[in-house]
PDB file of N, CA and C in Angstrom:
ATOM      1  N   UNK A   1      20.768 116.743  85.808  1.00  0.00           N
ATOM      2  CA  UNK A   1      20.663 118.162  86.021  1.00  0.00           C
ATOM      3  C   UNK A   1      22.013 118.841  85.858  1.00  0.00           C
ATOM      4  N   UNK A   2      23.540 118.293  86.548  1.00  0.00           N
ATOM      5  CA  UNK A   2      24.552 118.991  86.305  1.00  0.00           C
ATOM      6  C   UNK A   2      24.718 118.759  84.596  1.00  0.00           C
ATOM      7  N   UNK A   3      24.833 117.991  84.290  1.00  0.00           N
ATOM      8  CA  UNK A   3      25.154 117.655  82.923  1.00  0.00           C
ATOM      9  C   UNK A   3      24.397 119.279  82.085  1.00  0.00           C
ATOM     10  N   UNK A   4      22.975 119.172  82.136  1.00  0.00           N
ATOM     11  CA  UNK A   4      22.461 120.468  81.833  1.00  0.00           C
ATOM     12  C   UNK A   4      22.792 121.351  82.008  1.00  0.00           C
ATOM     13  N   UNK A   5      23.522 121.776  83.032  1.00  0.00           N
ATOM     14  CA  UNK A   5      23.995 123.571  83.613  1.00  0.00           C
ATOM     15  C   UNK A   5      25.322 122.944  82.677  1.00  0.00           C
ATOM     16  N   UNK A   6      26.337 122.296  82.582  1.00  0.00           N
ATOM     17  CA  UNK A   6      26.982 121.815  82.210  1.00  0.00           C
ATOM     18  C   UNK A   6      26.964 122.283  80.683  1.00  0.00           C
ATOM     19  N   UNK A   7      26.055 121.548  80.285  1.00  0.00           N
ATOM     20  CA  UNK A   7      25.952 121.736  78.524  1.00  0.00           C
ATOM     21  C   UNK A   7      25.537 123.511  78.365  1.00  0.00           C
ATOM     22  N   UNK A   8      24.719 124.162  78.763  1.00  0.00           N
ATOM     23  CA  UNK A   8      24.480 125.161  79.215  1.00  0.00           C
ATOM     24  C   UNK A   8      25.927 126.629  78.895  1.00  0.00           C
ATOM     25  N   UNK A   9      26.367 126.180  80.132  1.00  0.00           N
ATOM     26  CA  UNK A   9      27.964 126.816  80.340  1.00  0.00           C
ATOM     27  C   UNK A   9      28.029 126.865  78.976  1.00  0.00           C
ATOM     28  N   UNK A  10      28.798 125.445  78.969  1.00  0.00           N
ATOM     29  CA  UNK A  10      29.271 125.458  77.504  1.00  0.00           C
ATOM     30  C   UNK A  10      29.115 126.601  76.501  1.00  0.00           C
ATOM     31  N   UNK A  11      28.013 125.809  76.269  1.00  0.00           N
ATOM     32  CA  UNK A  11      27.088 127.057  74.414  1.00  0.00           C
ATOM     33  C   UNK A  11      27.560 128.415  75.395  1.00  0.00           C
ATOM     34  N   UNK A  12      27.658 128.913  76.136  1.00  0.00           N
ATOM     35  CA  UNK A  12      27.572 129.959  76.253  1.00  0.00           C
ATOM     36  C   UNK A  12      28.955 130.597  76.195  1.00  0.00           C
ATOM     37  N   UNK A  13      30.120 129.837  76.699  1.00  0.00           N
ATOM     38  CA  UNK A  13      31.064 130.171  76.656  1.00  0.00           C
ATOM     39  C   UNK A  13      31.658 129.825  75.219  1.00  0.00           C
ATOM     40  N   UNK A  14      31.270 129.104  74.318  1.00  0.00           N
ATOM     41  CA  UNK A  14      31.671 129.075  72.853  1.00  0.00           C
ATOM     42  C   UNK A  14      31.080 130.459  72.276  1.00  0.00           C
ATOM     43  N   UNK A  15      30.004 130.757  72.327  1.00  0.00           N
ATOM     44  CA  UNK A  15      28.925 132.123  71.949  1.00  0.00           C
ATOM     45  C   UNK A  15      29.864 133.575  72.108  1.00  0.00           C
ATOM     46  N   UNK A  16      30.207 133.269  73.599  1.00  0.00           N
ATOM     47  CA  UNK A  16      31.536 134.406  74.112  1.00  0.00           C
ATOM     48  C   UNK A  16      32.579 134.463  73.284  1.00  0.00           C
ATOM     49  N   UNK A  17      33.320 133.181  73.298  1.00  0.00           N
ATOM     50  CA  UNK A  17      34.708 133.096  72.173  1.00  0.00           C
ATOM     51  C   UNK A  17      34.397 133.700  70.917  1.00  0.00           C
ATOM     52  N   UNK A  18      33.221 133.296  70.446  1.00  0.00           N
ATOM     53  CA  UNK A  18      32.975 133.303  68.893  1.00  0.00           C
ATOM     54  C   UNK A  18      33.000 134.864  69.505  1.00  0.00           C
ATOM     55  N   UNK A  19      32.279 135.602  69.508  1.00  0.00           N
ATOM     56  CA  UNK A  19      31.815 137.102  69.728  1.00  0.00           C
ATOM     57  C   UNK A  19      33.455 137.579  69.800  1.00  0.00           C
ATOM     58  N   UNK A  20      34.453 137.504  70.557  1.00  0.00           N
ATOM     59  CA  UNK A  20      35.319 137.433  70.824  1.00  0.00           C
ATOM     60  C   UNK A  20      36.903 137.562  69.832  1.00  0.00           C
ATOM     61  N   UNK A  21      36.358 136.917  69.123  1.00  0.00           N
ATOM     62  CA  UNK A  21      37.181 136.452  68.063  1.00  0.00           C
ATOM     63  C   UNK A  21      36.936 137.523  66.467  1.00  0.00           C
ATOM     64  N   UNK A  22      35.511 138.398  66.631  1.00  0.00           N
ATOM     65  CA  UNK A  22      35.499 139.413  65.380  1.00  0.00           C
ATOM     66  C   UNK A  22      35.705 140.886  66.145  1.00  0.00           C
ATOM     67  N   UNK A  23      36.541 141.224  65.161  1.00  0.00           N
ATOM     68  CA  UNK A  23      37.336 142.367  65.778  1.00  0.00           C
ATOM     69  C   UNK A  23      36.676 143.772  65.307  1.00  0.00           C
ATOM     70  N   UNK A  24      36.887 144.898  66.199  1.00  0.00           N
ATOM     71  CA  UNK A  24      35.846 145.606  66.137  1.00  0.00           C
ATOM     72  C   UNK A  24      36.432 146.930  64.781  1.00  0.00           C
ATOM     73  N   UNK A  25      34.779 147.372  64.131  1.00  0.00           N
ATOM     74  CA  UNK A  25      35.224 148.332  63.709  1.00  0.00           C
ATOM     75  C   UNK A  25      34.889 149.499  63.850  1.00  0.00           C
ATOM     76  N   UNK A  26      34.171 149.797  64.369  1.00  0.00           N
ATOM     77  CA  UNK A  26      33.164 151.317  64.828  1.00  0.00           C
ATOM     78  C   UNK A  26      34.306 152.405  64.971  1.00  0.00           C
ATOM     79  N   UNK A  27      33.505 153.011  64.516  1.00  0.00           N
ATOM     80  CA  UNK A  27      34.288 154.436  64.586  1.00  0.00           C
ATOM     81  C   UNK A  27      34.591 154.977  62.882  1.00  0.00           C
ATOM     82  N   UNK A  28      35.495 155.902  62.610  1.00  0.00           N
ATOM     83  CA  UNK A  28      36.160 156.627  61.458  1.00  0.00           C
ATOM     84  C   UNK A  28      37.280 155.664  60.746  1.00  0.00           C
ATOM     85  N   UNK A  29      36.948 155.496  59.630  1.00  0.00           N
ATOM     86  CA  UNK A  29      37.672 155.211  59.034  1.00  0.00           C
ATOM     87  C   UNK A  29      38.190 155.734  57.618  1.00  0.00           C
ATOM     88  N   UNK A  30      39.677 155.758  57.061  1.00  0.00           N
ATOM     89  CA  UNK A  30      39.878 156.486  55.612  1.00  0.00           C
ATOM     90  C   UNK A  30      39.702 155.256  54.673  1.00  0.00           C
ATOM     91  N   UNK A  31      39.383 154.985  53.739  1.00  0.00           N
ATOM     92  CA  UNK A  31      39.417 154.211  52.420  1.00  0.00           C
ATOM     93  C   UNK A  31      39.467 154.580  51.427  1.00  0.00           C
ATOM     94  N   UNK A  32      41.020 153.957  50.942  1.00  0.00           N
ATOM     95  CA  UNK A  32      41.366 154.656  49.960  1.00  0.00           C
ATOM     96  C   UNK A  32      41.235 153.593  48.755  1.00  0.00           C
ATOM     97  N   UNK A  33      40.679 154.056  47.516  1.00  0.00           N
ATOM     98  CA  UNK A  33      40.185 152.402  46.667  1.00  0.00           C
ATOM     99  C   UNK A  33      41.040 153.286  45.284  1.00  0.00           C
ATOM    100  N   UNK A  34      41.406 151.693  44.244  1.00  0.00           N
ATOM    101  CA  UNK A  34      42.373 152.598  43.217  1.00  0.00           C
ATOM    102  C   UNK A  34      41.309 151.323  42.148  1.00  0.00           C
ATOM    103  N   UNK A  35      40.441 151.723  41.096  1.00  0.00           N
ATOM    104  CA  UNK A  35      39.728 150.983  40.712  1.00  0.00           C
ATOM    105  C   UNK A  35      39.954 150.931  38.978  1.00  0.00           C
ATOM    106  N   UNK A  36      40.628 150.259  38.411  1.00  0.00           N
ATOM    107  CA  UNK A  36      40.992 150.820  36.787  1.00  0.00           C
ATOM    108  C   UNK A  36      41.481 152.075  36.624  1.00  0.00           C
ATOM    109  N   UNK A  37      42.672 151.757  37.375  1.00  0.00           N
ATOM    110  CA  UNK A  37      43.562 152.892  37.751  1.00  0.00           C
ATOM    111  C   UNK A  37      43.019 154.406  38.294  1.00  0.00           C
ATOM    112  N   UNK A  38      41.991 154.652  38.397  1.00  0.00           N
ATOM    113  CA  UNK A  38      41.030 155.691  39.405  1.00  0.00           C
ATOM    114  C   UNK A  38      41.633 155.644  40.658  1.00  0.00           C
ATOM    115  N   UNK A  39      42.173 156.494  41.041  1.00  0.00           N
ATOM    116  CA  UNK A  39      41.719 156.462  42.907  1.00  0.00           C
ATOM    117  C   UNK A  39      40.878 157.168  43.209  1.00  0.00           C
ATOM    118  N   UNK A  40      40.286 156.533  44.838  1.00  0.00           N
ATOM    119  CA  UNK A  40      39.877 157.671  45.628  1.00  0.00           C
ATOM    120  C   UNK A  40      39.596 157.342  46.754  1.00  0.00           C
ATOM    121  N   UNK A  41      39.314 158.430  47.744  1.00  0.00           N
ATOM    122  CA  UNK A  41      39.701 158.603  48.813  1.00  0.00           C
ATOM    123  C   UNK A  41      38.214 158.530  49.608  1.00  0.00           C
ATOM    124  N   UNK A  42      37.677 157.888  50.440  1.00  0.00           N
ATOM    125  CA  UNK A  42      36.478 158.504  51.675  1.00  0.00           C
ATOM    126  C   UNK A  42      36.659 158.381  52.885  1.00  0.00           C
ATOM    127  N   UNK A  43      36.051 158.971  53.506  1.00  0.00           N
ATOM    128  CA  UNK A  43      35.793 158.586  54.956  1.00  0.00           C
ATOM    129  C   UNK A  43      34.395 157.788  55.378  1.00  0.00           C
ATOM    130  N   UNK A  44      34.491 156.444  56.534  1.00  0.00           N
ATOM    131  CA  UNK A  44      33.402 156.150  56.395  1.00  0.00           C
ATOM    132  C   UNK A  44      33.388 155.820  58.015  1.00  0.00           C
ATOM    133  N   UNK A  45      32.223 156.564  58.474  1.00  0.00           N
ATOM    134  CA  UNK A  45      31.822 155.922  59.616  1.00  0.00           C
ATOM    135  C   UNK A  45      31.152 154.493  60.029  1.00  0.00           C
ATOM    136  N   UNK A  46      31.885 153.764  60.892  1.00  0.00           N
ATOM    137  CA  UNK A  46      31.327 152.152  61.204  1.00  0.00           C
ATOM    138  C   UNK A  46      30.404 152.217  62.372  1.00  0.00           C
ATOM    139  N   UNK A  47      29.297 151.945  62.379  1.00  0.00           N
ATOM    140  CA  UNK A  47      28.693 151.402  63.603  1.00  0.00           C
ATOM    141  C   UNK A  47      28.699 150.319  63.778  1.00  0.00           C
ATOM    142  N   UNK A  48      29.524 149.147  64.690  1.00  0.00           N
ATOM    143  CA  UNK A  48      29.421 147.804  64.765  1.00  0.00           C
ATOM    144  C   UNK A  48      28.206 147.098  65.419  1.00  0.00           C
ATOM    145  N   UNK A  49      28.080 146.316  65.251  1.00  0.00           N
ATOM    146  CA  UNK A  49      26.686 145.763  66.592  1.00  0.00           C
ATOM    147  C   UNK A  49      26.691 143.986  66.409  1.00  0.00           C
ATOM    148  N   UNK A  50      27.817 143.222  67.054  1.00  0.00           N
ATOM    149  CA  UNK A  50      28.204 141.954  66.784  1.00  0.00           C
ATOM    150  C   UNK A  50      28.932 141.909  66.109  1.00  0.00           C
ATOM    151  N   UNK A  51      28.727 141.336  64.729  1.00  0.00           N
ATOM    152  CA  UNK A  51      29.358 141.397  63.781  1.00  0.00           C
ATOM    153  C   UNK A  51      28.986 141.647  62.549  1.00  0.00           C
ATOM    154  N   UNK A  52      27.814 142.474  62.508  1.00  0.00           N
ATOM    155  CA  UNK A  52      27.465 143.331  62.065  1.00  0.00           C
ATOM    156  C   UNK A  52      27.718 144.690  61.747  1.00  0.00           C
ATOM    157  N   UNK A  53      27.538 145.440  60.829  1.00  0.00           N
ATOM    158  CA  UNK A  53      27.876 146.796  61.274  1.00  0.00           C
ATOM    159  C   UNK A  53      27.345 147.977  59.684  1.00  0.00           C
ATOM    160  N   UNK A  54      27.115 148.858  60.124  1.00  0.00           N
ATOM    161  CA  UNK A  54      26.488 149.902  59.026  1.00  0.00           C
ATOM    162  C   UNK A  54      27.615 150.926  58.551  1.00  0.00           C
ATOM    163  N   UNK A  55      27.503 151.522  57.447  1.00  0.00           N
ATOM    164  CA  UNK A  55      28.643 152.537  57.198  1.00  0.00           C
ATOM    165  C   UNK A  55      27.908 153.993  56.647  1.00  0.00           C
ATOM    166  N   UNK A  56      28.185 155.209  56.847  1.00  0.00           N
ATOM    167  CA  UNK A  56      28.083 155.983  56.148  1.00  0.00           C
ATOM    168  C   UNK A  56      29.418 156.758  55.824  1.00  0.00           C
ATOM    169  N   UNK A  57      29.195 156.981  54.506  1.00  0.00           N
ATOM    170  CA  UNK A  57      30.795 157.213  53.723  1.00  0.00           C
ATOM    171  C   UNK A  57      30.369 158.446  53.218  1.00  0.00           C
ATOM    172  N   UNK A  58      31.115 158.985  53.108  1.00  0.00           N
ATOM    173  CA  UNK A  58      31.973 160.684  52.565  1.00  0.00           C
ATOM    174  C   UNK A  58      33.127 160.785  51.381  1.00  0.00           C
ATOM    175  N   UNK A  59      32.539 161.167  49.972  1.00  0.00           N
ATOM    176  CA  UNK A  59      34.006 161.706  49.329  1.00  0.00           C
ATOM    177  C   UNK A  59      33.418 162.975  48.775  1.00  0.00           C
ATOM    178  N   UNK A  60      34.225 163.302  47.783  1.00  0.00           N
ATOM    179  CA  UNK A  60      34.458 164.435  46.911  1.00  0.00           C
ATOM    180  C   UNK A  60      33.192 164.166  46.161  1.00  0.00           C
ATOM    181  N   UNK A  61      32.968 163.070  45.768  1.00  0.00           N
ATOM    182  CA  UNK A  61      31.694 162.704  45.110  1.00  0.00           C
ATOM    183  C   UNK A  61      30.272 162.575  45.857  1.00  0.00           C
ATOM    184  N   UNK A  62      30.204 162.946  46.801  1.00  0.00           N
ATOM    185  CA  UNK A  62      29.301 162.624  47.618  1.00  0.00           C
ATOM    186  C   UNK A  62      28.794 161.673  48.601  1.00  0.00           C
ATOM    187  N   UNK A  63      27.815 160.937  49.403  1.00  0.00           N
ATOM    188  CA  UNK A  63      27.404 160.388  50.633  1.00  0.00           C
ATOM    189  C   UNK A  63      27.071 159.104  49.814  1.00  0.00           C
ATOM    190  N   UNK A  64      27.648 158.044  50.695  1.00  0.00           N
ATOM    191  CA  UNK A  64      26.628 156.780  50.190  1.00  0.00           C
ATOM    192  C   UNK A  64      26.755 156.087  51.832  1.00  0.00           C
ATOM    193  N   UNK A  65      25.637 154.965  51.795  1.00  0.00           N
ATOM    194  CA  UNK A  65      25.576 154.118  52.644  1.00  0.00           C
ATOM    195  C   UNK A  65      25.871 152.859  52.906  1.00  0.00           C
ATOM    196  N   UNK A  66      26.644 151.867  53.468  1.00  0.00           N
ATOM    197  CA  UNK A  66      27.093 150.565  53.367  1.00  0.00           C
ATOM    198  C   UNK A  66      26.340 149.215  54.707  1.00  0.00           C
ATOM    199  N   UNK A  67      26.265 148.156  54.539  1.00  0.00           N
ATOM    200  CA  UNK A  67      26.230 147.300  55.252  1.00  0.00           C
ATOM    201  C   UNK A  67      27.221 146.421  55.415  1.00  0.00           C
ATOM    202  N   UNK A  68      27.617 145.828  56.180  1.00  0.00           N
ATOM    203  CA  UNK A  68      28.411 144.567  56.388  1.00  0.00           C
ATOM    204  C   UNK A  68      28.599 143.828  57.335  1.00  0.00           C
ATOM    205  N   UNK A  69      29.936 142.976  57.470  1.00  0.00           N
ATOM    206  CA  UNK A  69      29.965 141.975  58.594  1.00  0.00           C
ATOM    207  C   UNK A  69      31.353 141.644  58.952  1.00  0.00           C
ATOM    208  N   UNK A  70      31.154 141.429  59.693  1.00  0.00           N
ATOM    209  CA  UNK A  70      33.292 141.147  60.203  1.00  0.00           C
ATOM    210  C   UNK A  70      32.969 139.595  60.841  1.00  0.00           C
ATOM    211  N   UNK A  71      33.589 138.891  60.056  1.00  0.00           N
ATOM    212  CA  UNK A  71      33.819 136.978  60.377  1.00  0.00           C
ATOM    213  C   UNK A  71      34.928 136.995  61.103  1.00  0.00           C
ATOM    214  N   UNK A  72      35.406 137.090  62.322  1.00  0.00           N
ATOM    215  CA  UNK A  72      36.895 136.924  62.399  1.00  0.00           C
ATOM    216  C   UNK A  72      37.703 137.853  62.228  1.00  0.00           C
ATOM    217  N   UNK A  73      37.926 137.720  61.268  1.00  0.00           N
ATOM    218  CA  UNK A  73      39.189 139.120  60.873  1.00  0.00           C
ATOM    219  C   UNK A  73      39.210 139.688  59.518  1.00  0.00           C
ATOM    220  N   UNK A  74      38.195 138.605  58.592  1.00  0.00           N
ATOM    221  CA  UNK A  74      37.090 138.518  57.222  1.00  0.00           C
ATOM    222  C   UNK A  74      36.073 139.737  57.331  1.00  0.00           C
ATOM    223  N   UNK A  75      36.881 141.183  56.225  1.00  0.00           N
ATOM    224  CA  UNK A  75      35.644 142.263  56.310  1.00  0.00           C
ATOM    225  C   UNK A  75      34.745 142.016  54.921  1.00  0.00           C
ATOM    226  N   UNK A  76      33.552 142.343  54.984  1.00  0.00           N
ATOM    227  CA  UNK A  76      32.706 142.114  53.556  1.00  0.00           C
ATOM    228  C   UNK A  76      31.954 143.591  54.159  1.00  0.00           C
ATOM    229  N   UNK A  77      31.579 144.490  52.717  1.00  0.00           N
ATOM    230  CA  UNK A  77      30.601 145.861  52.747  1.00  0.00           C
ATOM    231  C   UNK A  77      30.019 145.573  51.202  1.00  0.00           C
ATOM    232  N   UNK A  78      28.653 145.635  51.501  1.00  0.00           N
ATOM    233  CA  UNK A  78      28.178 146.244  50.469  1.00  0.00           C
ATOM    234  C   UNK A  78      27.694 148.122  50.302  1.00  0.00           C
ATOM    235  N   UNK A  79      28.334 148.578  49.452  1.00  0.00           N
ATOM    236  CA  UNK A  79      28.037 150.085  49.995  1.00  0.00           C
ATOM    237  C   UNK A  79      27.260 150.549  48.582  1.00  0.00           C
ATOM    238  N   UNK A  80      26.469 151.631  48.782  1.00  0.00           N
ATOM    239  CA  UNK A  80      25.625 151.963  47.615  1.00  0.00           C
ATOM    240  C   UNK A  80      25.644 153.262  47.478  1.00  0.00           C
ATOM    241  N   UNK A  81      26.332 154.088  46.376  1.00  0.00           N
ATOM    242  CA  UNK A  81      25.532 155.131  46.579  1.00  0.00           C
ATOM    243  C   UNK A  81      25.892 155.502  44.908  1.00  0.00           C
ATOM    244  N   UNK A  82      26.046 157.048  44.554  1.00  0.00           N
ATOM    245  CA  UNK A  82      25.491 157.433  42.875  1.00  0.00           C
ATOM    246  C   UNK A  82      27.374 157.981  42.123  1.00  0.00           C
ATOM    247  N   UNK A  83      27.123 157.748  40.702  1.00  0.00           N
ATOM    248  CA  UNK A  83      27.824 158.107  40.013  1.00  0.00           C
ATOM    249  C   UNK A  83      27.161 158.847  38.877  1.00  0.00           C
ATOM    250  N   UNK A  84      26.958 160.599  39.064  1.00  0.00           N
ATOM    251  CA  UNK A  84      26.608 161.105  37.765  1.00  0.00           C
ATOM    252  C   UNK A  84      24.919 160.351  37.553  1.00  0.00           C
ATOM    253  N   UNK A  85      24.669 160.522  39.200  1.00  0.00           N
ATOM    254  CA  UNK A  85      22.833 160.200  39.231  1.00  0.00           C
ATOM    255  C   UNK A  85      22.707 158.915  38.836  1.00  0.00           C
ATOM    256  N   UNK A  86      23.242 158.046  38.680  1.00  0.00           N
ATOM    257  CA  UNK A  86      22.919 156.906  38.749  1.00  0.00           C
ATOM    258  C   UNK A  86      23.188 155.550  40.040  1.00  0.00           C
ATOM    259  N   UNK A  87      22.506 155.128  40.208  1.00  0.00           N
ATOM    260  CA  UNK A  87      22.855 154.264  41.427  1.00  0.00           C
ATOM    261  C   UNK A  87      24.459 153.311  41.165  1.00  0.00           C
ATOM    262  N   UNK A  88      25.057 153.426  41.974  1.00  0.00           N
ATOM    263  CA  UNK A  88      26.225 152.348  41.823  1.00  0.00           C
ATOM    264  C   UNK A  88      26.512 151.708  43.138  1.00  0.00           C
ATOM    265  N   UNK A  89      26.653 150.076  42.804  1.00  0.00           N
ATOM    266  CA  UNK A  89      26.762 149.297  43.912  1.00  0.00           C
ATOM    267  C   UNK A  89      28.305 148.744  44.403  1.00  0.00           C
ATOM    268  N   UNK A  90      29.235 149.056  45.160  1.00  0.00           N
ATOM    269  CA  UNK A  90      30.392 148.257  45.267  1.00  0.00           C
ATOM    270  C   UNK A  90      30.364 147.249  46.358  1.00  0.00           C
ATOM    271  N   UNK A  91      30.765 146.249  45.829  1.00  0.00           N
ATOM    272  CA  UNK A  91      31.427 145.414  47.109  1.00  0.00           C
ATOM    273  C   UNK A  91      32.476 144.843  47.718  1.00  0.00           C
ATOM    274  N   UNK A  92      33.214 145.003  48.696  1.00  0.00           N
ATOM    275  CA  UNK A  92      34.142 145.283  49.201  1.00  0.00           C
ATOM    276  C   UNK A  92      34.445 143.505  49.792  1.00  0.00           C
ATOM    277  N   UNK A  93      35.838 143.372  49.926  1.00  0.00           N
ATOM    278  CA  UNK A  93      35.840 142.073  50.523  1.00  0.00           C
ATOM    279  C   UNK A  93      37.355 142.160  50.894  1.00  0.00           C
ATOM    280  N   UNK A  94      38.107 142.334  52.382  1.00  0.00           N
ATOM    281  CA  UNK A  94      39.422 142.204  52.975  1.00  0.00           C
ATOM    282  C   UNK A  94      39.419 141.722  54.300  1.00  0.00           C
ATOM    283  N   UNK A  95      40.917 141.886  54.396  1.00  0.00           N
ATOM    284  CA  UNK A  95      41.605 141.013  56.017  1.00  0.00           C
ATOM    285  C   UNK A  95      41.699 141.866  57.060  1.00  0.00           C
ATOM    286  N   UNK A  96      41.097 141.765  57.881  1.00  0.00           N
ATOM    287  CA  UNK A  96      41.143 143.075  59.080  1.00  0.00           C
ATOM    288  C   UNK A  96      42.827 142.472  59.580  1.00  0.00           C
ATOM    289  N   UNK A  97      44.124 143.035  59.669  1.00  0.00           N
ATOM    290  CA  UNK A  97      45.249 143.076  59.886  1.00  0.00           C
ATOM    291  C   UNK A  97      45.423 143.500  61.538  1.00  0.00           C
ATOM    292  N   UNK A  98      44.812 143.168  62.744  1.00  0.00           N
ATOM    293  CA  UNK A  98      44.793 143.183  64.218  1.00  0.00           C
ATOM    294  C   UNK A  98      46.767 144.043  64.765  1.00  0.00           C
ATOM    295  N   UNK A  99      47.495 143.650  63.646  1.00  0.00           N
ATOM    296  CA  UNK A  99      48.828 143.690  64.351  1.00  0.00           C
ATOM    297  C   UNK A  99      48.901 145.693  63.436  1.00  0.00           C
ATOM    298  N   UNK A 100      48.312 145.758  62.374  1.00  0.00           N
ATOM    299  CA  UNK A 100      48.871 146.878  62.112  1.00  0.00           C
ATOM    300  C   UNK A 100      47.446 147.686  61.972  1.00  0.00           C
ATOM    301  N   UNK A 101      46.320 147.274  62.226  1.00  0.00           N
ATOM    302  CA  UNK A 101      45.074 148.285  62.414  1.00  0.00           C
ATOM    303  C   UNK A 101      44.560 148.752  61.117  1.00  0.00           C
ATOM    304  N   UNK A 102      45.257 147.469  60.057  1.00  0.00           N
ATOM    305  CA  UNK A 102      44.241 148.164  58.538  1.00  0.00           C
ATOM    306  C   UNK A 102      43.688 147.066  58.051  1.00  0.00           C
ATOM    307  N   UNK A 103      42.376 147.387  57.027  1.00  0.00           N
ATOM    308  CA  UNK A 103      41.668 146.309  56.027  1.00  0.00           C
ATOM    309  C   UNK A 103      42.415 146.581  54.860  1.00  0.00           C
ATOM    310  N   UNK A 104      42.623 145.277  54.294  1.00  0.00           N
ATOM    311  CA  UNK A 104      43.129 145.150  52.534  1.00  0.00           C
ATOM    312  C   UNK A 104      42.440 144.383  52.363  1.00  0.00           C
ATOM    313  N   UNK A 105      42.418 144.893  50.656  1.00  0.00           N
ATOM    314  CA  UNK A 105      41.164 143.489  49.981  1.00  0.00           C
ATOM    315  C   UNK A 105      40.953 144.386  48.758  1.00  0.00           C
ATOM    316  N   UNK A 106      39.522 143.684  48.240  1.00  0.00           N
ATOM    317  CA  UNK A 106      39.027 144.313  46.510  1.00  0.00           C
ATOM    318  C   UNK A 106      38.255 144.709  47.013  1.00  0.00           C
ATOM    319  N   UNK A 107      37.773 145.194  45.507  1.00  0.00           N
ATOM    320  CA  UNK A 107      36.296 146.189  45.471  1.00  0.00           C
ATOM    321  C   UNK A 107      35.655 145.339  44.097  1.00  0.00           C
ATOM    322  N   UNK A 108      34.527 145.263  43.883  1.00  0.00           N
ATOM    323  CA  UNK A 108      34.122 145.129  42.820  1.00  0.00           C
ATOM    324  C   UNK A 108      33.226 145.887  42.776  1.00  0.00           C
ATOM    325  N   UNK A 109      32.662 146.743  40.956  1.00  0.00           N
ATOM    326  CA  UNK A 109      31.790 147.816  41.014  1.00  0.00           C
ATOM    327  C   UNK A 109      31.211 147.290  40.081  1.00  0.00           C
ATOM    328  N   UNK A 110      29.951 146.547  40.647  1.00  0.00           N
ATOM    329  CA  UNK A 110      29.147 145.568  39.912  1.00  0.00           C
ATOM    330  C   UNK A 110      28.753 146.653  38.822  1.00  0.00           C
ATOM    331  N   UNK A 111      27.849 147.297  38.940  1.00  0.00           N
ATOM    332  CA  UNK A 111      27.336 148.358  37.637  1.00  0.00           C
ATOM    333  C   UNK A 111      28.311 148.083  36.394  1.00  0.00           C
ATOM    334  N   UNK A 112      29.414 148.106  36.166  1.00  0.00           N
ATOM    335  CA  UNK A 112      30.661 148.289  35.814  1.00  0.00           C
ATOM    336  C   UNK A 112      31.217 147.100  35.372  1.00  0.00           C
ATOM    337  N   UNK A 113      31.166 146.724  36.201  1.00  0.00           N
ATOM    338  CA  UNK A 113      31.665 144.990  36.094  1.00  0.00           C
ATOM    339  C   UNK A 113      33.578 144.915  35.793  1.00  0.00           C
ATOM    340  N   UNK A 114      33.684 145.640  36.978  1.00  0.00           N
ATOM    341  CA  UNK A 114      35.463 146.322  37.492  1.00  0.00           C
ATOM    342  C   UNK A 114      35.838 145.874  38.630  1.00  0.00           C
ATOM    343  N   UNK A 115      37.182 145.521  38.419  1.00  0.00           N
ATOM    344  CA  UNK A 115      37.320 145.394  40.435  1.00  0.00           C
ATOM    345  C   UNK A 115      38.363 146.148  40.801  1.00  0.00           C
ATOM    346  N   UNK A 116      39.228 146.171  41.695  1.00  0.00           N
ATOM    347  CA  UNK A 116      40.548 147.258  41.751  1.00  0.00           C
ATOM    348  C   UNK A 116      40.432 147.082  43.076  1.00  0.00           C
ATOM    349  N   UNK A 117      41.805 147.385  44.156  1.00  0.00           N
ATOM    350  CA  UNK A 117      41.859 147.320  45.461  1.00  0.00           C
ATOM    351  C   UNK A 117      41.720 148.286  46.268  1.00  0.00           C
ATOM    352  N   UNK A 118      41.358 148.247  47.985  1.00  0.00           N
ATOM    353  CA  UNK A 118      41.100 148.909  48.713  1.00  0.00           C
ATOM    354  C   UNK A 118      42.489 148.834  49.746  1.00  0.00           C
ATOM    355  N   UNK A 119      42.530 149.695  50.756  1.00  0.00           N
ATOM    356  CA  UNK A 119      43.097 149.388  52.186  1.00  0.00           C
ATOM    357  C   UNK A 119      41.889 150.790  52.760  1.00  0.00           C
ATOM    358  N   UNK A 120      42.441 150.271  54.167  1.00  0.00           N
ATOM    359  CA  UNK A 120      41.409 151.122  54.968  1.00  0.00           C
ATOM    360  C   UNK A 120      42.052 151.237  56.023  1.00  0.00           C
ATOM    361  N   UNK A 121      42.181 152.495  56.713  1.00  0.00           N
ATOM    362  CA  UNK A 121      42.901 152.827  58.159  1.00  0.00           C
ATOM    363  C   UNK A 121      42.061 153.649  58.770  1.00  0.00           C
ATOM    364  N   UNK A 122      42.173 153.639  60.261  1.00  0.00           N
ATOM    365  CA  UNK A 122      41.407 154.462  61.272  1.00  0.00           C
ATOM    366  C   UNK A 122      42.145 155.918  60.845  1.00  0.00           C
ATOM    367  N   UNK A 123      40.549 156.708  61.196  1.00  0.00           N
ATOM    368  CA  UNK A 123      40.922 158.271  60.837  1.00  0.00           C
ATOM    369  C   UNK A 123      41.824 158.533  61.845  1.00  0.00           C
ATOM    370  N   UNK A 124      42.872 159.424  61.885  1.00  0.00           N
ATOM    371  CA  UNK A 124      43.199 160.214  62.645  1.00  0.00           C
ATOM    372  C   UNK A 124      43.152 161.742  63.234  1.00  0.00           C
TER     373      UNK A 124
END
């Protein structure tokens, strides 16, 4: 029986660590992406939920919507929205940076078949 509460504990306190260990992103964020020499600029709201989390983004070009996941300190988004009425898909893949509060990483714009880099900082 102790052995059970025992093993128990355990899983639960590994479950905690793990949870523990992906860092949060909810809230406002700027992303600024420079893609075959293009930049541009959005804002995207994070809702986290584990390590999970949803985005809705804002530019000059209009609204799109994203999904993703935070592994650790590993960000991945798939975000979707239009270029000139057509659907366009990017996907995003960087290092959540804990000491200075930004994501770096790529983009790839599958439609396109382009990649080019991102960073991302909390709105202010």
């Amino acid at each position: 029986m102790k052995s059970s509460i025992l093993a128990i504990v355990l899983a639960s306190t590994s479950v905690l660590a793990f949870g523990a260990d992906n860092a949060s992103v909810s809230g406002k964020w700027k992303l600024n992406t420079n893609v075959a020499g293009n930049e541009s600029e959005m804002v995207c709201t994070f809702t986290q939920k584990d390590a999970d989390f949803t985005a809705t983004c804002k530019s000059e070009n209009g609204e799109g919507k994203g999904t993703g996941k935070i592994d650790g300190k590993k960000f991945t988004m798939k975000y979707e929205s239009e270029y000139n009425g057509s659907p366009v898909t990017s996907n995003y893949a960087g290092t959540l940076d804990s000491a200075t509060n930004k994501i770096t990483g790529t983009v790839n714009v599958v439609e396109f078949s382009i990649d080019g880099d991102f960073t991302a900082a909390p709105e202010k």
